[in-house]
Protein backbone atom coordinates (compact mmCIF):
# COMPACT_ATOMS: atom_id res chain seq x y z
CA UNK A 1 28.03 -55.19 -151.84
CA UNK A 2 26.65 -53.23 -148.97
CA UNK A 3 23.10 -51.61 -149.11
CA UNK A 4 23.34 -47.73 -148.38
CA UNK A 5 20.83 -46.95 -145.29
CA UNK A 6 18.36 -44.57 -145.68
CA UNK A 7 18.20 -44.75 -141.33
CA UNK A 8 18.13 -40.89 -140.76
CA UNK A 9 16.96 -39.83 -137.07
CA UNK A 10 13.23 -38.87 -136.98
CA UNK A 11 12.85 -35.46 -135.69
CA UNK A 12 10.62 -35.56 -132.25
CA UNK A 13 7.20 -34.36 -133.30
CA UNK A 14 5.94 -31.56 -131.06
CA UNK A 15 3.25 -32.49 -128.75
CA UNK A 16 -0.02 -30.90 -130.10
CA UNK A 17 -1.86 -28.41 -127.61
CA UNK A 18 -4.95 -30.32 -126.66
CA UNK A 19 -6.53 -31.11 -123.62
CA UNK A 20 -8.97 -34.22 -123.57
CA UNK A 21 -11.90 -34.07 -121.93
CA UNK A 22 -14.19 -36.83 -120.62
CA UNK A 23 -17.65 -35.32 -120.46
CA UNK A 24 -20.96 -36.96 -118.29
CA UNK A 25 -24.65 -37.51 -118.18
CA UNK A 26 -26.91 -36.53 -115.63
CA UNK A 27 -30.59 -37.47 -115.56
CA UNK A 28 -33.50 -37.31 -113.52
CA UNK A 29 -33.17 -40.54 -111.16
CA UNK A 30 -32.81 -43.60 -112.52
CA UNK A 31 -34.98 -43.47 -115.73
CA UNK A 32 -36.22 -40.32 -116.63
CA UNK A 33 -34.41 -38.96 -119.53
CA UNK A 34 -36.87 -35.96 -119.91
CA UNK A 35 -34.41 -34.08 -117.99
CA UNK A 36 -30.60 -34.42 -119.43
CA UNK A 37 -27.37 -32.49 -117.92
CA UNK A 38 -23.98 -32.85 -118.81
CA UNK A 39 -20.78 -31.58 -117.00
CA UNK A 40 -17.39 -32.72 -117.04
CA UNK A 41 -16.05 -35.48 -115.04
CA UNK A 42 -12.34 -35.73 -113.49
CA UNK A 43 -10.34 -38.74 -112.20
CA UNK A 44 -7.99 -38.82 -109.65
CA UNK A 45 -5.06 -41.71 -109.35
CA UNK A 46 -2.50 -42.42 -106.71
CA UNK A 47 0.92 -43.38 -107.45
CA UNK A 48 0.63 -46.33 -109.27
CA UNK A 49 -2.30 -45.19 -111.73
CA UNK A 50 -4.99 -46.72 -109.76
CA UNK A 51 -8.17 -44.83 -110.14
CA UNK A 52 -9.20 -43.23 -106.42
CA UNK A 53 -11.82 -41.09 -106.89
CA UNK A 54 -14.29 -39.22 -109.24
CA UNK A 55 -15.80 -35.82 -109.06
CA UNK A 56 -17.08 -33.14 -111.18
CA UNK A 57 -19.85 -30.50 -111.41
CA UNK A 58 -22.72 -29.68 -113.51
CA UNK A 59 -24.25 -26.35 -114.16
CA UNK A 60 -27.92 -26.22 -113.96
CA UNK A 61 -29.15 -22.87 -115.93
CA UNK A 62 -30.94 -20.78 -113.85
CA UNK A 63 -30.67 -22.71 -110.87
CA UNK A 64 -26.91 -23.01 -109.69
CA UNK A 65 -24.26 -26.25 -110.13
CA UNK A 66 -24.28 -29.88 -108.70
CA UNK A 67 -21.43 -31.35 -107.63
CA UNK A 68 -20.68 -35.35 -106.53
CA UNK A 69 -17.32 -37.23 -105.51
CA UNK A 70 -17.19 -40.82 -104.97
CA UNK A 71 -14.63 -43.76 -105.28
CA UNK A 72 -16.36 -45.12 -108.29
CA UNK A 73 -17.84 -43.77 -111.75
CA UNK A 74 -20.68 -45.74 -110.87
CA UNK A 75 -21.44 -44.56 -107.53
CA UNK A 76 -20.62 -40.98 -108.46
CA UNK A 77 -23.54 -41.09 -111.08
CA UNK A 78 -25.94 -42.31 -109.29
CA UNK A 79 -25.31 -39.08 -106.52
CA UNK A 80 -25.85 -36.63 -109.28
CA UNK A 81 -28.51 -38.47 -110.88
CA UNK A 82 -30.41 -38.92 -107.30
CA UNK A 83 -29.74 -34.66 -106.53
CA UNK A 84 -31.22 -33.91 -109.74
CA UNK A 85 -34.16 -36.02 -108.76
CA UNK A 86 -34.23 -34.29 -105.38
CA UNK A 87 -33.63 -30.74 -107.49
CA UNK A 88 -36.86 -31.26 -109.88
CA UNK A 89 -39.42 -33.63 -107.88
CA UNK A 90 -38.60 -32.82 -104.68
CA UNK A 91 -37.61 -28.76 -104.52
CA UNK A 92 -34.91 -29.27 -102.69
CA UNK A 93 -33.57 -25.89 -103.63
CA UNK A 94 -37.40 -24.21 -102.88
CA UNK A 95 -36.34 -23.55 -98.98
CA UNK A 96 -35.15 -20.25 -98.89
CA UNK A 97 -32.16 -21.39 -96.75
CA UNK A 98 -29.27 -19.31 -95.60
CA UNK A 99 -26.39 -17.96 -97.00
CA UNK A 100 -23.20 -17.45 -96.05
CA UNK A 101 -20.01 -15.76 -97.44
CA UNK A 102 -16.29 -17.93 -97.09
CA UNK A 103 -13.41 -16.49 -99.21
CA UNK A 104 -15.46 -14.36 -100.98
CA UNK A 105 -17.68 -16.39 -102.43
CA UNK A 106 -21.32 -16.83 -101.48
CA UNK A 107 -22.79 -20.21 -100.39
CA UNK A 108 -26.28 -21.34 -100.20
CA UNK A 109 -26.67 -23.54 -97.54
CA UNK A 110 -30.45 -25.48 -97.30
């Protein structure tokens, strides 16, 4: 006797609308956590799916964005962790600088 098959073709679900995003901490140097950031972080890959580089930005309130690139996650948050430091300890951003205007947008150069 032959078994009937209850095999019908599954319908292909939609793919749902969501974008995943990998999100960062930035702190104040190596080990102060009295001063916490977070920003979003994005990979790049060549070709093959090999990881080549990591960048992002985080927005400081009040007082303008950081942004880092390296090869590495590693590397990359030590830079942002190291211009925070330089940010709060150090003023870095107290010199009045210059600024400039490219494509419409104004830079603040220091």
């Amino acid at each position: 006797m032959k078994e009937k098959s209850n095999n019908k073709p599954k319908k292909k679900r939609p793919e749902p609308d969501l974008e995943i995003t990998e999100l960062f901490g930035v702190k104040n140097g190596k080990n102060d956590f009295s001063v916490f950031y977070t920003g979003v972080i994005i990979r790049e890959y060549d070709e093959s799916g090999k990881e080549i580089a990591v960048n992002g930005k985080v927005k400081i309130d009040g007082s303008g964005m950081i942004w880092s690139r390296d090869t590495d996650q590693t590397n990359y948050g030590d830079n942002l962790d190291n211009i925070v430091e330089l940010r709060i300890d150090y003023g870095i951003h107290k010199d009045p600088g210059v600024f400039s205007e490219i494509a419409e947008n104004i830079f603040f150069h220091n």
